[in-house]
C-alpha atoms as a PDB file:
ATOM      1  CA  UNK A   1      -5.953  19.437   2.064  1.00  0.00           C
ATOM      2  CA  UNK A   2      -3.889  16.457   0.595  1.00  0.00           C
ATOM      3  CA  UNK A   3      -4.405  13.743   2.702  1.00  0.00           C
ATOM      4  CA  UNK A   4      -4.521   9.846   2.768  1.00  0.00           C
ATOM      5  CA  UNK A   5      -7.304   8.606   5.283  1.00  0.00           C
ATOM      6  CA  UNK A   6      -6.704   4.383   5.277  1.00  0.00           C
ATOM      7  CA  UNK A   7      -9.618   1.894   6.491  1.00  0.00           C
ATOM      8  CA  UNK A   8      -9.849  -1.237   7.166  1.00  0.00           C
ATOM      9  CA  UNK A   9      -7.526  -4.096   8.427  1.00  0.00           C
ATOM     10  CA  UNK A  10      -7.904  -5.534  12.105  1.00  0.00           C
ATOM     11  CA  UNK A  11      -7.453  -8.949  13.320  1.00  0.00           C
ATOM     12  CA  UNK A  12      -7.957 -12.182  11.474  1.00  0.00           C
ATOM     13  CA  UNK A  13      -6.688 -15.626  11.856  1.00  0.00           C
ATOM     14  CA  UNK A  14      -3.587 -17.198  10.216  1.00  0.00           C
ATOM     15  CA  UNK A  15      -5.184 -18.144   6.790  1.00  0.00           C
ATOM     16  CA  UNK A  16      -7.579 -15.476   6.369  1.00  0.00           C
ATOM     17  CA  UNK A  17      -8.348 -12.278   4.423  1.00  0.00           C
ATOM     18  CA  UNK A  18      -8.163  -8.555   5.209  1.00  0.00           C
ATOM     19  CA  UNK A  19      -8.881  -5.727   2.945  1.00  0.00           C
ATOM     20  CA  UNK A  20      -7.264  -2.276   3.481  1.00  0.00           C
ATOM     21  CA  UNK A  21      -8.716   1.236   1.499  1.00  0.00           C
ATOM     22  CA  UNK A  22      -6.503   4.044   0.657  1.00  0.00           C
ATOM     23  CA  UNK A  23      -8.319   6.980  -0.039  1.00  0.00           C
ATOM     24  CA  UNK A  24      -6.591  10.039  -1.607  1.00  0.00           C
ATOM     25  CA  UNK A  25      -7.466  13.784  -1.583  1.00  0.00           C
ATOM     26  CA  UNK A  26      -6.382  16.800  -2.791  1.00  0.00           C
ATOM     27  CA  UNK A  27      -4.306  15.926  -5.265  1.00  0.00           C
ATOM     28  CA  UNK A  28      -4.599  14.541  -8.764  1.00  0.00           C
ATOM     29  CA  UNK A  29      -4.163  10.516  -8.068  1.00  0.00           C
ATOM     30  CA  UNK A  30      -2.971   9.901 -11.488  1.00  0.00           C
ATOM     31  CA  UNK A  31       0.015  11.618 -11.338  1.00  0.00           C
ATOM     32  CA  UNK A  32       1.174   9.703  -8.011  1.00  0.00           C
ATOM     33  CA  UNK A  33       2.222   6.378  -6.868  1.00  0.00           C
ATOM     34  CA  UNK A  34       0.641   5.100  -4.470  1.00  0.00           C
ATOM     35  CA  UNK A  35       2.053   2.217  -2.250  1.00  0.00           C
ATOM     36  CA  UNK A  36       1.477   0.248   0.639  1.00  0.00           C
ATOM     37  CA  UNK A  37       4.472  -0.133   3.449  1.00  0.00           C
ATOM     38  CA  UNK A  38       4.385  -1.835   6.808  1.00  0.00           C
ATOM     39  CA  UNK A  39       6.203  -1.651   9.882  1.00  0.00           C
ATOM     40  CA  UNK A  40       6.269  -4.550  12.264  1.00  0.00           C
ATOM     41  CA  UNK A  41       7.510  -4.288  15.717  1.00  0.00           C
ATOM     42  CA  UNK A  42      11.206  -3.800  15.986  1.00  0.00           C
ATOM     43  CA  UNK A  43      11.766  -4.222  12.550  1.00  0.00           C
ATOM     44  CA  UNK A  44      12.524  -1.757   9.664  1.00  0.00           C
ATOM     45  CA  UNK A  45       9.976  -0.123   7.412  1.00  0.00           C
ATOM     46  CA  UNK A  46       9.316  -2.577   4.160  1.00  0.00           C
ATOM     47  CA  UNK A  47       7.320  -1.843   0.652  1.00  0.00           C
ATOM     48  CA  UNK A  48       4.545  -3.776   0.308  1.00  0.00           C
ATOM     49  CA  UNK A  49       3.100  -3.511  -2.884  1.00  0.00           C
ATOM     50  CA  UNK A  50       2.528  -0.136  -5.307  1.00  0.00           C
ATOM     51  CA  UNK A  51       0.775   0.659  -8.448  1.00  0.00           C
ATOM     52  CA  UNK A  52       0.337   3.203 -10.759  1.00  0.00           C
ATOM     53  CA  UNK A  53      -2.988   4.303 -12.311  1.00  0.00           C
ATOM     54  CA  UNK A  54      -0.938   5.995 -14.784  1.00  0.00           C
ATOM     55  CA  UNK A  55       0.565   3.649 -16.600  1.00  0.00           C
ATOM     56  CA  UNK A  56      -0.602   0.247 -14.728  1.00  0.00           C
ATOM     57  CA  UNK A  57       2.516  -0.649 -13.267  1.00  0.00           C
ATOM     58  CA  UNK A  58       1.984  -2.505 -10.097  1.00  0.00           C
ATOM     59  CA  UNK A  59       5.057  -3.890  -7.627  1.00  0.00           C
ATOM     60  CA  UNK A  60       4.866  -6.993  -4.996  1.00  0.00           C
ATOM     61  CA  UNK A  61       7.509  -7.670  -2.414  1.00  0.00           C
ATOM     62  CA  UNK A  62       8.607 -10.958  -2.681  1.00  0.00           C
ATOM     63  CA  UNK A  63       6.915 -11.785   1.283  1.00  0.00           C
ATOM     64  CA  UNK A  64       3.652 -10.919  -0.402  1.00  0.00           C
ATOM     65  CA  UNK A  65       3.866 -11.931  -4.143  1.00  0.00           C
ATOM     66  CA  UNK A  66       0.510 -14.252  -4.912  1.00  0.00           C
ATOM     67  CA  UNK A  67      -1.082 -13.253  -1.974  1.00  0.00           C
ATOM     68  CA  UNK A  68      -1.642  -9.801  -1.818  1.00  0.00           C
ATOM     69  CA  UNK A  69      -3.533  -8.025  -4.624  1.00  0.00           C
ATOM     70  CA  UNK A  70      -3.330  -4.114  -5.254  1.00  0.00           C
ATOM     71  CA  UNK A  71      -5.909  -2.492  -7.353  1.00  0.00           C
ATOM     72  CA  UNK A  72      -7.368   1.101  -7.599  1.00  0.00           C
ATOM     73  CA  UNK A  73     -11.177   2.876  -8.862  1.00  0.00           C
ATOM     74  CA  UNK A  74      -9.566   5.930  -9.791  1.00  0.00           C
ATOM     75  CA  UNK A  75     -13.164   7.270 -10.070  1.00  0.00           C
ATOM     76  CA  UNK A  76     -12.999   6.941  -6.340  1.00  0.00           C
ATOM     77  CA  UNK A  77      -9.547   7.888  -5.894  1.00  0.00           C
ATOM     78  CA  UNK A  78      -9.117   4.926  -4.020  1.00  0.00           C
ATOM     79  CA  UNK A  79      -6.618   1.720  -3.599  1.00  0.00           C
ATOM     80  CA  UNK A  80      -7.020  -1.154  -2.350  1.00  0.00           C
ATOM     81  CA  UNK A  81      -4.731  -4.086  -0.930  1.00  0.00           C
ATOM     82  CA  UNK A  82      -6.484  -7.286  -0.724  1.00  0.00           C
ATOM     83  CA  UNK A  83      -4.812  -9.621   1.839  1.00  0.00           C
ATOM     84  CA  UNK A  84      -4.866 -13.284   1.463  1.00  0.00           C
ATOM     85  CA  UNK A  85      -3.760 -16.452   3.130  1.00  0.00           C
ATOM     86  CA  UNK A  86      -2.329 -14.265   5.963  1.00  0.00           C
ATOM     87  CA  UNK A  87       0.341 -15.550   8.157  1.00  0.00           C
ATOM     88  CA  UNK A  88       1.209 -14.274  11.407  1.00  0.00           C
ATOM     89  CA  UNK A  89       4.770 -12.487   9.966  1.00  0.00           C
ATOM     90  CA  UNK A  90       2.210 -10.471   8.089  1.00  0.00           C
ATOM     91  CA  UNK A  91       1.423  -8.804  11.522  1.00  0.00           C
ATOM     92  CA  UNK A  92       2.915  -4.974  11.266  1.00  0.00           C
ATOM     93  CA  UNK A  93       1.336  -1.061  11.190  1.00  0.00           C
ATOM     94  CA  UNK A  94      -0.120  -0.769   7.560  1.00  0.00           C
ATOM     95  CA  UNK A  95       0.765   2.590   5.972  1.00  0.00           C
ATOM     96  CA  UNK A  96      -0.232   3.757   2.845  1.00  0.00           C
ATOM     97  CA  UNK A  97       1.659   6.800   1.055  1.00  0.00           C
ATOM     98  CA  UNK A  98       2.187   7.984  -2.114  1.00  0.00           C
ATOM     99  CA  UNK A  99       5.026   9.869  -4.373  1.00  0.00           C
ATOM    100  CA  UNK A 100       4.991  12.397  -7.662  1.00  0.00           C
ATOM    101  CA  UNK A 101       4.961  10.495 -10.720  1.00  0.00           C
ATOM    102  CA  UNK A 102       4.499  12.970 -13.012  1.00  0.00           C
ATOM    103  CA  UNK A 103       6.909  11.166 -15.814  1.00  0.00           C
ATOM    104  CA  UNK A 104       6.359   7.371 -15.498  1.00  0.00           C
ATOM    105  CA  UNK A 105       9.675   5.737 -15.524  1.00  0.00           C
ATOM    106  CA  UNK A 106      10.328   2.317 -14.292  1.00  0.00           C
ATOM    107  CA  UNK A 107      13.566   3.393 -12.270  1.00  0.00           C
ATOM    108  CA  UNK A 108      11.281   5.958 -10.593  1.00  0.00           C
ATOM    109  CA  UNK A 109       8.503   3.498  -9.943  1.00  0.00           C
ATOM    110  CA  UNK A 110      10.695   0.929  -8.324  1.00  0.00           C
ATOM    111  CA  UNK A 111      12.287   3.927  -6.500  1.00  0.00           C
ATOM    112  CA  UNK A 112       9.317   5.413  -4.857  1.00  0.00           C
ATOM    113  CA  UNK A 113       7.795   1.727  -4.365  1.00  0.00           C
ATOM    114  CA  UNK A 114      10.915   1.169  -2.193  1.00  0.00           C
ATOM    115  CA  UNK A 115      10.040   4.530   0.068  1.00  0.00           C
ATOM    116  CA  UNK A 116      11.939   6.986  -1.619  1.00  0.00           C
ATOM    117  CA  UNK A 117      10.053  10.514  -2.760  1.00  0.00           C
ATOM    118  CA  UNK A 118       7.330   9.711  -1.061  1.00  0.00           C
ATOM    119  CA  UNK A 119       5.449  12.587   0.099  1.00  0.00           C
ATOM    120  CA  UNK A 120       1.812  12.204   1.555  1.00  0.00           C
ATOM    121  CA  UNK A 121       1.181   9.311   4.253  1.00  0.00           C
ATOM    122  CA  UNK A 122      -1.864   7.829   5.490  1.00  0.00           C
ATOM    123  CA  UNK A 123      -2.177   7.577   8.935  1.00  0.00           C
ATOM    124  CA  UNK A 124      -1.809   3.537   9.720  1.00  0.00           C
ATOM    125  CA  UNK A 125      -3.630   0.584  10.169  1.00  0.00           C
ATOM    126  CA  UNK A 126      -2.582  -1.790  13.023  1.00  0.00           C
ATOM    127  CA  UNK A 127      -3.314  -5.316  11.457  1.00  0.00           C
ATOM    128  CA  UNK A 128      -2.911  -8.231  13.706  1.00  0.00           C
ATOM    129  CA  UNK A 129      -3.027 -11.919  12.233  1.00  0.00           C
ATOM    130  CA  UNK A 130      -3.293 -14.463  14.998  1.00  0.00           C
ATOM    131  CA  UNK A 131      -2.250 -17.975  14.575  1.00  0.00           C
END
């Protein structure tokens, strides 16, 4: 069964840390992306952060650039977002999902990072930063 099964998260103060899993199955992780999207009430969908065990690329949204920290133990099949110096706006439904990347290719990185071709989702994390 392909499937994404997230942990972690919960609720932390304004200025603390949260670290969310992403653990993939039944597929072969090095041939996806696999990026981390949030939804905050009554706002749009937004990319997060993505990476690629592939070829190493890794993508921050601007929000979360130098705070947030992606990595991956592909032995695992795993990813990670390490959240840092939250702030209250970080507040949203954490979803990880991930998208073919069979051909790395920066357009197609930066396209799937952004939500497109994106074809397994975890199930969502509610993470709540109090200030």
């Amino acid at each position: 069964e392909v499937q994404l099964v997230e942990s972690g998260g919960g609720l932390v103060q304004a200025g603390g840390s949260l670290r969310l899993s992403c653990a993939a199955s039944g597929f072969t992780f090095d041939d996806y992306v696999i990026g981390w999207f949030r939804q905050a009430p009554g706002k749009e969908r937004e990319g997060v952060s993505c990476s690629s065990s592939s070829d190493g690329s890794t993508y921050y949204a601007g929000s979360v650039k130098g705070r947030f920290t992606i990595s991956s133990d592909n032995a695992k099949n795993t990813v990670y977002l390490q959240m840092d110096s939250l702030k209250t706006e970080d507040t949203a439904v954490y979803y990880c999902a991930a998208g073919p990347y069979f051909v790395p290719e920066f357009n197609l990185f930066r396209a799937i990072c952004a939500g497109n071709y994106l074809e397994v989702w975890g199930q969502g994390t509610l993470d709540t930063v109090s200030s």
